[in-house]
Protein backbone atom coordinates (compact mmCIF):
# COMPACT_ATOMS: atom_id res chain seq x y z
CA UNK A 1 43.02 44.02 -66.48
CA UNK A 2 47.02 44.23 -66.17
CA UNK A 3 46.14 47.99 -64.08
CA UNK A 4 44.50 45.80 -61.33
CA UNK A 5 47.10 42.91 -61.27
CA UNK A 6 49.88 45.39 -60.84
CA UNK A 7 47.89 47.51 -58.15
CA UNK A 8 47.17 44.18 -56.49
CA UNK A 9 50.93 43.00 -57.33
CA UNK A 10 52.54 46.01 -55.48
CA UNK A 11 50.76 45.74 -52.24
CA UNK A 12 53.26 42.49 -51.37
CA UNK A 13 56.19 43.58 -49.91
CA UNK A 14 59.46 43.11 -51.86
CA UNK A 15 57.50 42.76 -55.00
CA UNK A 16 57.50 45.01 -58.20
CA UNK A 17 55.26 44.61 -61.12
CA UNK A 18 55.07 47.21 -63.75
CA UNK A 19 54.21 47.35 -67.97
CA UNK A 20 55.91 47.72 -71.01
CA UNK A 21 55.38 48.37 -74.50
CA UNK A 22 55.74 46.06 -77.23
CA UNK A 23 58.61 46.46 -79.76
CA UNK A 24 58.71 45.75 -83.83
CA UNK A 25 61.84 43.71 -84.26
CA UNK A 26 63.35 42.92 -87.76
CA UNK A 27 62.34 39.60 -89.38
CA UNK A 28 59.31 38.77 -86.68
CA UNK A 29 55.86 38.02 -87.16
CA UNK A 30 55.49 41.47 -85.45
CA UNK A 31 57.07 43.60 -88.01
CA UNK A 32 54.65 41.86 -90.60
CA UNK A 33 52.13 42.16 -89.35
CA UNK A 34 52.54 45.87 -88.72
CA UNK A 35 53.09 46.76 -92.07
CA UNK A 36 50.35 44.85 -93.39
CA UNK A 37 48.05 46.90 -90.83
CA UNK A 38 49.56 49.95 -91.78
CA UNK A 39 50.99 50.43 -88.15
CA UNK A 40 54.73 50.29 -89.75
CA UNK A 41 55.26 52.01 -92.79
CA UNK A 42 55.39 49.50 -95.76
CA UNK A 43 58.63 51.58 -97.11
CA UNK A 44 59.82 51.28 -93.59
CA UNK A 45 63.83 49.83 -93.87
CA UNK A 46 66.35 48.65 -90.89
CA UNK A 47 69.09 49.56 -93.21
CA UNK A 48 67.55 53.44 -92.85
CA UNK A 49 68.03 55.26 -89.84
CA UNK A 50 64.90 55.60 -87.61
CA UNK A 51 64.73 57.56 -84.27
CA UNK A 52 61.28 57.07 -82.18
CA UNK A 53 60.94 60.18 -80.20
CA UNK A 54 58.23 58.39 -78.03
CA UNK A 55 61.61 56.56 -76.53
CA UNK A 56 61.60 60.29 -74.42
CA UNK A 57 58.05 58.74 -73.12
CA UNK A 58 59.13 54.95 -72.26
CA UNK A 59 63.12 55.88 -71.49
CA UNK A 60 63.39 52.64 -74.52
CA UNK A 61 65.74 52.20 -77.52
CA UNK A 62 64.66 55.14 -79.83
CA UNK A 63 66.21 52.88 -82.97
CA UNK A 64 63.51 50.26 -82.30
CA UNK A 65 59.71 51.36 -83.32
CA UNK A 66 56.77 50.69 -80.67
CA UNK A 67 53.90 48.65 -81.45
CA UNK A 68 50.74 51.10 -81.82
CA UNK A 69 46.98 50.67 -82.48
CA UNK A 70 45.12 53.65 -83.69
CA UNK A 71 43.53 55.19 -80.30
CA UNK A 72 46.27 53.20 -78.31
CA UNK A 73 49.37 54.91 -78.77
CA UNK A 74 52.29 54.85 -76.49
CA UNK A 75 51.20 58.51 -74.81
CA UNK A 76 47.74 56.99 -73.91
CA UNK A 77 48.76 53.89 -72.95
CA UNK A 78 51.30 55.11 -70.37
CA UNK A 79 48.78 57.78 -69.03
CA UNK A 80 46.01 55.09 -68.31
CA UNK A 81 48.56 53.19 -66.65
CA UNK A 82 50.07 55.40 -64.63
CA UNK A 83 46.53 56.97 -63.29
CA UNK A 84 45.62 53.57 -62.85
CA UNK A 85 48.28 52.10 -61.20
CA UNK A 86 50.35 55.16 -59.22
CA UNK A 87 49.15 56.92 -56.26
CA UNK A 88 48.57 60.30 -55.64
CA UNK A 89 51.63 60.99 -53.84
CA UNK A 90 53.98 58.90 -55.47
CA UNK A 91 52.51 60.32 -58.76
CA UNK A 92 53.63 63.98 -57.96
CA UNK A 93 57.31 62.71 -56.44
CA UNK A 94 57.75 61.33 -60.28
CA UNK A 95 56.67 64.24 -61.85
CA UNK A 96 58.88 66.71 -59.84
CA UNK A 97 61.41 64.35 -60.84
CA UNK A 98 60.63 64.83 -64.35
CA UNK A 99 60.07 68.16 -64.04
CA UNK A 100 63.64 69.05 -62.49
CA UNK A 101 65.22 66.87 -65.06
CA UNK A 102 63.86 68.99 -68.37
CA UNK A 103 66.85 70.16 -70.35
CA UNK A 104 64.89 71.46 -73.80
CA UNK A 105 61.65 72.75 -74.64
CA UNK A 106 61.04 68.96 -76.50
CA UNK A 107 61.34 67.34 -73.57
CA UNK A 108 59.01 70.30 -71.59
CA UNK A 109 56.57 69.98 -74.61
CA UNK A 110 56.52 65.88 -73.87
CA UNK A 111 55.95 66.12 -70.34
CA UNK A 112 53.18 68.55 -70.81
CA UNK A 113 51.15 66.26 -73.23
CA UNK A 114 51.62 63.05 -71.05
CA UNK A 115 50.48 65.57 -68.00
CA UNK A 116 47.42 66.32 -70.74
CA UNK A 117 46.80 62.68 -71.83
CA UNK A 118 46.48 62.01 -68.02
CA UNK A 119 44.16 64.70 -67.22
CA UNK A 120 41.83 63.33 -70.26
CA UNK A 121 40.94 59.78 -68.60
């Protein structure tokens, strides 16, 4: 499981492993394959303007849509991750971060369901 290689990963000094999320890119198998399973909408256009707001969640490019499965979104994934992969401590440094960085009641509203999601698992 990638949780266990990163855990395993970080405990050698001077080494950093971490996830990501995969992106739907215009003219790839990818973005094909995601409308044909629904995940991107078939009337989905990159001559349209699209804004992800689940770029607040991975700090990515909100003009580039994330690759989703139903019961896999972005909000889970990261929350499984991080409980999986963070300690305790270093957990509650990051979310003071967060915390002190909130400039709306979106971004408030965000932090508070990734604080949920992670609660859940």
């Amino acid at each position: 499981m990638s949780a266990d290689l990163i855990k395993e990963l970080r405990r050698y000094r001077n080494t950093e492993a971490s996830y990501g999320f995969a992106l739907i890119y215009p003219g790839t198998a990818m973005e094909i394959f995601a409308k044909e399973q629904g995940i991107l909408d078939k009337n989905f256009s990159w001559n349209s303007p699209y804004r992800a707001e689940k770029y607040r969640i991975t700090g990515g490019d909100p003009s580039v849509p994330y690759m989703e499965w139903p019961g896999m979104e972005v909000e889970k994934v990261k929350a499984f991750m991080v409980k999986n992969t963070t300690s305790r401590k270093d957990l509650l440094e990051k979310g003071w971060r967060k915390i002190k960085k909130i400039k709306d009641w979106d971004e408030l509203k965000i932090l508070i369901k990734a604080g949920l999601n992670y609660l859940k698992l």
